[in-house]
Protein backbone atom coordinates (compact mmCIF):
# COMPACT_ATOMS: atom_id res chain seq x y z
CA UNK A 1 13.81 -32.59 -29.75
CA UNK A 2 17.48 -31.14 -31.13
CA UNK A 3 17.52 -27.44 -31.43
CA UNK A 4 18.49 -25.47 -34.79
CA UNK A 5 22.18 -25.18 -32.65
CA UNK A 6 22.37 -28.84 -31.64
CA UNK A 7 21.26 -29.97 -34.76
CA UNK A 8 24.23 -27.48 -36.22
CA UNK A 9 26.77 -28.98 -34.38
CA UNK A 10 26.04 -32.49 -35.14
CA UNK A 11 26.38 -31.66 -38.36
CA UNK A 12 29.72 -29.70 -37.63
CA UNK A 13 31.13 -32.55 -36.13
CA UNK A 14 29.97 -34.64 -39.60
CA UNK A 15 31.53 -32.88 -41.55
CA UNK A 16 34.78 -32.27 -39.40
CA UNK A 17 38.22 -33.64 -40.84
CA UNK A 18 40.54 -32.79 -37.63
CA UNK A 19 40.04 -31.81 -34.36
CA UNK A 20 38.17 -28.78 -33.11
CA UNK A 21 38.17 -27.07 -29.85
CA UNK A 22 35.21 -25.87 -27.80
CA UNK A 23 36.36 -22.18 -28.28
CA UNK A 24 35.72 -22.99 -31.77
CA UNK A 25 32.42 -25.03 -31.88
CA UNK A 26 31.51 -21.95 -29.89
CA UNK A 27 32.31 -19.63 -32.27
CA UNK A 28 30.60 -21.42 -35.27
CA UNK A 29 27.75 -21.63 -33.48
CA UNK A 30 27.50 -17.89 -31.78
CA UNK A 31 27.18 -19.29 -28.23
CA UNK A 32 28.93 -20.05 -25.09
CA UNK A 33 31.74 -22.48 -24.68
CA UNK A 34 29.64 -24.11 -21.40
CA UNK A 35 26.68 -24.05 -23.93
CA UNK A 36 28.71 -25.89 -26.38
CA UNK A 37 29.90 -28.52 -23.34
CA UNK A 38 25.85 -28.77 -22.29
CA UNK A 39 25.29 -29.95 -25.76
CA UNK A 40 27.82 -32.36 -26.05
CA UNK A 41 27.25 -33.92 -22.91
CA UNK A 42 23.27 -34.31 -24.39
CA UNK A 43 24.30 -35.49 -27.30
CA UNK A 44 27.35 -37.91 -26.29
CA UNK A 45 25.47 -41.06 -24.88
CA UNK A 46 22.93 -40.92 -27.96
CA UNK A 47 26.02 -40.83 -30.01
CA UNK A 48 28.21 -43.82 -28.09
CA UNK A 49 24.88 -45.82 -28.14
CA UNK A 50 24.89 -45.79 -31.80
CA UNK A 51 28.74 -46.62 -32.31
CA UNK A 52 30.47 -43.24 -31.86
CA UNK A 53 32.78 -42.02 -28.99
CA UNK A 54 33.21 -38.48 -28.67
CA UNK A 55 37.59 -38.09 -28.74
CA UNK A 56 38.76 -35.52 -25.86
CA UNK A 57 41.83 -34.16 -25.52
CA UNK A 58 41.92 -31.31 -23.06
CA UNK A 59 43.58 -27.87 -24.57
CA UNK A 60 43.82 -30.00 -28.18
CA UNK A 61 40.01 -30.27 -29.05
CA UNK A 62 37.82 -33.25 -30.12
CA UNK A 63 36.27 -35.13 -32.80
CA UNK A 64 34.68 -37.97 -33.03
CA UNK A 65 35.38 -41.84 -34.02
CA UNK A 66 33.23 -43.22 -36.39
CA UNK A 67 31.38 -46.54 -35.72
CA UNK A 68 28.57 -48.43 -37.29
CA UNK A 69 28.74 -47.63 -41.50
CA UNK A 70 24.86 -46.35 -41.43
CA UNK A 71 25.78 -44.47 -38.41
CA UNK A 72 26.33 -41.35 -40.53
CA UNK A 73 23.09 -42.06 -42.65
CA UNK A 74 21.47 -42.36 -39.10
CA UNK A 75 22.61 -38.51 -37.98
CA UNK A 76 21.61 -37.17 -41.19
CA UNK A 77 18.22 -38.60 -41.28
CA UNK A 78 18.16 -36.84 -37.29
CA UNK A 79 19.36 -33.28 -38.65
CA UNK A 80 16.75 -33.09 -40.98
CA UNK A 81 13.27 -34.67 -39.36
CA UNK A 82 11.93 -34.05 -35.79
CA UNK A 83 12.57 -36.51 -33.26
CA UNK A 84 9.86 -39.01 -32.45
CA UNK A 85 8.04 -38.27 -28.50
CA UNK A 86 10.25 -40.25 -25.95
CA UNK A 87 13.61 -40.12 -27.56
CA UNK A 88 15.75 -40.95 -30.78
CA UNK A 89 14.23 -44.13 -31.62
């Protein structure tokens, strides 16, 4: 299951027009920069299995390409209802 925080930054990175750096997801989020890292690299293979690739450019930030059209609907639905036992199915 996401956390409150992991659930906050997928919603961060929704709503995200331009890149942001760690330092800042950090910030937004009141934790560590290697806590902000440890939930990307979580929530990155869910994320490129369902269209989207996580964009990193080292000292510039990241954001993230957009995929399937429902693929937004998808993460929404996933911010706002537990996930099922075994997974994000």
């Amino acid at each position: 299951m996401l956390s409150a925080k992991q659930k906050e930054l997928l919603n961060i990175l929704l709503r995200q027009q331009q890149k942001s750096t760690v330092e800042q997801y950090a910030r937004q989020l009141n934790v560590s920069k290697r806590t902000v890292y440890s939930y990307l690299d979580l929530l990155e293979p869910e994320l490129n299995q369902r269209g989207y690739t996580l964009l990193r450019s080292p000292g510039q930030g990241l954001r993230y390409s957009r995929g399937k059209p429902s693929m937004k609907k998808w993460m929404k639905k996933r911010i706002c209802s537990p996930l099922k036992a075994g997974g994000w199915n």
